[in-house]
C-alpha atoms as a PDB file:
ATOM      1  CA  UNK A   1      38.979   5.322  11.290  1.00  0.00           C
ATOM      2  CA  UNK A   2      41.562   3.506   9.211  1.00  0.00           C
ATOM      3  CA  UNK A   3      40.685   2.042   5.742  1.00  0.00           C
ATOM      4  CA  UNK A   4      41.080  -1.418   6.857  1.00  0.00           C
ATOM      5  CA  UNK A   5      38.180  -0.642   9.650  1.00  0.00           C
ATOM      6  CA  UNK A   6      35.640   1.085   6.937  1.00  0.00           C
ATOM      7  CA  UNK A   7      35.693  -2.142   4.310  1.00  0.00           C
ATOM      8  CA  UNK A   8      35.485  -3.945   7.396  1.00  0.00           C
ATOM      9  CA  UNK A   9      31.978  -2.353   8.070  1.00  0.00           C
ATOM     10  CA  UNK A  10      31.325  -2.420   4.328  1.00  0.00           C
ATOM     11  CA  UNK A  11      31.743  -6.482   4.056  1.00  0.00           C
ATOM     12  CA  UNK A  12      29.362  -6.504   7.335  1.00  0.00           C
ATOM     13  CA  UNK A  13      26.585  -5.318   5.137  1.00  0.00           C
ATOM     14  CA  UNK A  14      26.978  -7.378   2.223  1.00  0.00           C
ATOM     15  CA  UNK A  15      24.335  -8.479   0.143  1.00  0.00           C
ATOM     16  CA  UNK A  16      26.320 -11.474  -2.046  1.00  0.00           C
ATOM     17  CA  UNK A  17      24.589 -12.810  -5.127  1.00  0.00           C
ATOM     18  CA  UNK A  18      25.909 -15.932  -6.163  1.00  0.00           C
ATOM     19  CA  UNK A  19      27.699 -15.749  -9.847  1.00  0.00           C
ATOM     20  CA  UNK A  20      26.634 -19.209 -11.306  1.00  0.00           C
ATOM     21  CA  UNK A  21      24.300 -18.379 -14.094  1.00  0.00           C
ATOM     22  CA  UNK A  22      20.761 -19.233 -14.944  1.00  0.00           C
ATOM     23  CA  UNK A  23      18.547 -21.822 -12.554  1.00  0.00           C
ATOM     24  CA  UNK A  24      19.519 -24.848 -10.940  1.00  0.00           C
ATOM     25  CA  UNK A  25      19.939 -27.807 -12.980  1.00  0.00           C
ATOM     26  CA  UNK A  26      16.278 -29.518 -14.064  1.00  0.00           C
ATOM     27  CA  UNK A  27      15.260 -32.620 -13.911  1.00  0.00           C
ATOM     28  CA  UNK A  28      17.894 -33.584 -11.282  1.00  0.00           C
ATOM     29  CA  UNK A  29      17.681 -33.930  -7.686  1.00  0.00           C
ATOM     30  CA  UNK A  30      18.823 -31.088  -5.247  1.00  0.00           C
ATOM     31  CA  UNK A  31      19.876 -31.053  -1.505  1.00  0.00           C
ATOM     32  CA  UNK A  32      18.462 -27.630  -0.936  1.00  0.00           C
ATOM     33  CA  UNK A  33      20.565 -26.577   2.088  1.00  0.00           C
ATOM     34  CA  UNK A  34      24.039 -27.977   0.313  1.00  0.00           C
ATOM     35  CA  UNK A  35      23.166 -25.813  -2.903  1.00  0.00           C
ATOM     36  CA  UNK A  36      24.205 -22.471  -0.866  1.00  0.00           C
ATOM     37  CA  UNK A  37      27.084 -21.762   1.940  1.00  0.00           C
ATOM     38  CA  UNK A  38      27.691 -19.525   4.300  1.00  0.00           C
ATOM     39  CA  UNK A  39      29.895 -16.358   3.606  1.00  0.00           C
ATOM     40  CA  UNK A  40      31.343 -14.528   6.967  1.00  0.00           C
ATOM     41  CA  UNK A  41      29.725 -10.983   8.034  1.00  0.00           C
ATOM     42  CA  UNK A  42      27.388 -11.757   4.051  1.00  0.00           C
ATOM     43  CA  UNK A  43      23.897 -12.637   2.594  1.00  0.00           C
ATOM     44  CA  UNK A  44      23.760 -14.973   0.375  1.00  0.00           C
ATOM     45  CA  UNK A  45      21.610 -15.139  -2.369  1.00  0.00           C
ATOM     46  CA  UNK A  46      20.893 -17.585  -5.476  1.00  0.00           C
ATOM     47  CA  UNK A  47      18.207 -17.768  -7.398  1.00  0.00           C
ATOM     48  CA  UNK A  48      16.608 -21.154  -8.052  1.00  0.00           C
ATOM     49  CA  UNK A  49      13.756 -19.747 -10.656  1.00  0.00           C
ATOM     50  CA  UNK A  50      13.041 -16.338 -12.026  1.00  0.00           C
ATOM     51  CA  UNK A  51      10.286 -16.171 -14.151  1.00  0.00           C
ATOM     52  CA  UNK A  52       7.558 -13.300 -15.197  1.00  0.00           C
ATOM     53  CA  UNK A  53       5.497 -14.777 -12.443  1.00  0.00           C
ATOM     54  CA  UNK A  54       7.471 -15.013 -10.084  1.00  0.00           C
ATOM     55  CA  UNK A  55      10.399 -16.517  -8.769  1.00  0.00           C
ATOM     56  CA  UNK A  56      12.387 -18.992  -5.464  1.00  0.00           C
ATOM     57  CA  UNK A  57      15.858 -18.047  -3.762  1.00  0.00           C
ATOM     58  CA  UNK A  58      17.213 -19.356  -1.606  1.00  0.00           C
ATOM     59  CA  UNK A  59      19.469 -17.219   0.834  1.00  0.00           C
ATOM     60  CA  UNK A  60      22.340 -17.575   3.658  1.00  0.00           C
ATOM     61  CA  UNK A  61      22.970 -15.493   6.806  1.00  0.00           C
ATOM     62  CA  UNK A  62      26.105 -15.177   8.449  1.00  0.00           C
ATOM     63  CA  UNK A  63      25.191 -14.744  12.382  1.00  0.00           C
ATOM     64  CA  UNK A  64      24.135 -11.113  13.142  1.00  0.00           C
ATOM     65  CA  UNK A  65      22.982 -10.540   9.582  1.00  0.00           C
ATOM     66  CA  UNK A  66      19.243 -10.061   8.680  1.00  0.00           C
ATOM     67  CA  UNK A  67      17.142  -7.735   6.255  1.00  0.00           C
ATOM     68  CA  UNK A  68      15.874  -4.528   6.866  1.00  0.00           C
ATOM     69  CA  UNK A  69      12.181  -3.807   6.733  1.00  0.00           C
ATOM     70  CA  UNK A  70      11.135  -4.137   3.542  1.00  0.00           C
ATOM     71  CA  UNK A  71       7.200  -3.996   1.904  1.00  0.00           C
ATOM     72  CA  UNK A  72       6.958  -6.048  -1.217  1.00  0.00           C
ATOM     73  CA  UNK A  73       4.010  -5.662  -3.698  1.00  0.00           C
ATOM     74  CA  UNK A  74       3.640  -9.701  -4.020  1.00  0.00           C
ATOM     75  CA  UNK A  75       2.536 -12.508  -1.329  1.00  0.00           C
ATOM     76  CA  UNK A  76       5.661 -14.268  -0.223  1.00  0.00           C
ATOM     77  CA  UNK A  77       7.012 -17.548   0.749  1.00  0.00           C
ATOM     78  CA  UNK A  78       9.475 -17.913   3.439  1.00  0.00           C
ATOM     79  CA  UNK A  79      10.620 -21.164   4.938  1.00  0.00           C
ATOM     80  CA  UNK A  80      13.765 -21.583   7.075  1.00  0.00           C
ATOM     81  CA  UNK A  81      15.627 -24.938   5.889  1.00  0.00           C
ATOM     82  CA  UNK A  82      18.524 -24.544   8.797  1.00  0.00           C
ATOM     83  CA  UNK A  83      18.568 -22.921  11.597  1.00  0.00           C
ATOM     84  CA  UNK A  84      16.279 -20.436  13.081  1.00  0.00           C
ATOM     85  CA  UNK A  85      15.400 -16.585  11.977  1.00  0.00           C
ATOM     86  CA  UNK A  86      12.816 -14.422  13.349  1.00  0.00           C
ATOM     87  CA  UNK A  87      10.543 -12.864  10.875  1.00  0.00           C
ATOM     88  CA  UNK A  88       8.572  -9.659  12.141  1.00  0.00           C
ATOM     89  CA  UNK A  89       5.055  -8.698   9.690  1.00  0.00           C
ATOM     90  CA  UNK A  90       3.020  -5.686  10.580  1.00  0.00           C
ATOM     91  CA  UNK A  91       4.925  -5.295  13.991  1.00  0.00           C
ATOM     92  CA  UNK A  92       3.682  -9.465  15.032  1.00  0.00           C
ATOM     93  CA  UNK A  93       7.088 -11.418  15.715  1.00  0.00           C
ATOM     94  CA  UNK A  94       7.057 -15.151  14.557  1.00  0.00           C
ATOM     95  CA  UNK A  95      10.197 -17.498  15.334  1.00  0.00           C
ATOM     96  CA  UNK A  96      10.817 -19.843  12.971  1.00  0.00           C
ATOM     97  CA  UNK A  97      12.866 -23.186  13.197  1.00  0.00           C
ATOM     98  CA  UNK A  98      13.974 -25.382  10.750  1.00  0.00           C
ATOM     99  CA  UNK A  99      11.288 -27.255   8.457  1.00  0.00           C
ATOM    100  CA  UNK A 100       8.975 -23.940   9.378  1.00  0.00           C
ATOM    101  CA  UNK A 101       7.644 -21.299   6.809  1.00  0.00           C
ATOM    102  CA  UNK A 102       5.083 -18.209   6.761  1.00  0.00           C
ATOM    103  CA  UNK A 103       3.717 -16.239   4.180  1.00  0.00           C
ATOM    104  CA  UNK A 104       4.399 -12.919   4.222  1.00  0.00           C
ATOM    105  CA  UNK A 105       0.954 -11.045   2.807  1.00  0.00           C
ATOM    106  CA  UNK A 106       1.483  -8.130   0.064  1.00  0.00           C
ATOM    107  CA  UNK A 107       1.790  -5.024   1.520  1.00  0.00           C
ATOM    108  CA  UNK A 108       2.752  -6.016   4.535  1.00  0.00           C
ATOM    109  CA  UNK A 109       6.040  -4.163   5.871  1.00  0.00           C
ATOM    110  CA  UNK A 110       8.557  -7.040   7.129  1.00  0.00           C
ATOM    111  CA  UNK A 111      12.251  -7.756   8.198  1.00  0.00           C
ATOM    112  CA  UNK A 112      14.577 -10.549   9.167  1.00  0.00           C
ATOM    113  CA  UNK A 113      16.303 -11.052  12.455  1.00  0.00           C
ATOM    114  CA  UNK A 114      19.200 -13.661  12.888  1.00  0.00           C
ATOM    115  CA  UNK A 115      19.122 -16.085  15.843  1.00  0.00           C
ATOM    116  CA  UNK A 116      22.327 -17.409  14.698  1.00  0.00           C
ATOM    117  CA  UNK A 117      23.461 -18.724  10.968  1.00  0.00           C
ATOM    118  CA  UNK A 118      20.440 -19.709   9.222  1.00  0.00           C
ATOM    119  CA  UNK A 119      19.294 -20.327   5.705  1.00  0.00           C
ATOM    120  CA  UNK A 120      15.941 -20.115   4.110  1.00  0.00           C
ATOM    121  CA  UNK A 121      14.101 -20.140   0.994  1.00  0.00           C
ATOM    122  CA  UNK A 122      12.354 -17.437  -0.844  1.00  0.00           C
ATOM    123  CA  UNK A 123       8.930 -17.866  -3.489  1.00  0.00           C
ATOM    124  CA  UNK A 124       7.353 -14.922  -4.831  1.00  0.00           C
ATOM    125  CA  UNK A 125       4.146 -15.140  -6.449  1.00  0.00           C
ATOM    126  CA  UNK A 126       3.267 -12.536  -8.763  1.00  0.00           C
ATOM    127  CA  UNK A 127      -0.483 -12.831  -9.294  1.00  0.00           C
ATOM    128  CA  UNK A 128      -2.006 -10.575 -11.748  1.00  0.00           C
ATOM    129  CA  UNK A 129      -1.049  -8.517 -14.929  1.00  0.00           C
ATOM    130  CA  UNK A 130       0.302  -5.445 -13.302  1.00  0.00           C
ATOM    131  CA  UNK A 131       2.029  -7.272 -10.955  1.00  0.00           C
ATOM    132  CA  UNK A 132       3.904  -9.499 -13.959  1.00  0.00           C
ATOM    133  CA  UNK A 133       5.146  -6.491 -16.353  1.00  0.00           C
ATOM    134  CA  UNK A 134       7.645  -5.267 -13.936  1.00  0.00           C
ATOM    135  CA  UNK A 135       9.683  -8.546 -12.674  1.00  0.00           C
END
């Protein structure tokens, strides 16, 4: 395998966070699916609001690019804003199209599959005092 193929395969898998620091802009209007883009073979992420109790991101997936199964301590958010994604919790498949959402229970082991490019949004509530101290 040449070098050129292996960062090839490295890119594939990339998780990108976008730079721009702190939230978006308050008090101003937003077109949410303008605010990320697409990057080839990439993830996107950018963080809308972090706080101590939780936080919203919103994400972009290049075609063929989803998330690995995952279990996350807090309920979850999800709503697809373009495109489609299907979103497997405790084994139970659920398409989603644009303008759909689920929540995603605590505890509950989930991943992301692409149908295509899509992008979504991401709130996290953290609920109770353990659940705050560690971000």
């Amino acid at each position: 395998m040449s070098p050129k193929d292996n960062i090839k395969k490295v890119r594939r898998k990339a998780i990108i966070p976008v730079s721009d620091p702190g939230e978006l802009e308050k008090s101003k209007s937003h077109i949410i699916v303008e605010i990320i883009e697409y990057v080839s073979n990439s993830v996107v992420i950018k963080t809308i609001i972090k706080k101590s109790t939780g936080n919203i991101s919103i994400m972009s997936f290049d075609s063929g690019e989803g998330l690995t199964e995952k279990t996350s301590p807090f309920d979850t958010f999800a709503q697809i804003i373009e495109g489609k994604a299907e979103i497997v919790i405790d084994k139970v498949s659920n398409l989603l199209e644009s303008g759909q959402g689920i929540i995603i229970p605590a505890h509950s082991p989930n991943y992301i599959r692409p149908n295509g490019r899509f992008k979504m949004i991401l709130t996290v509530i953290k609920n109770g005092p353990e659940e705050i101290g560690g971000n």
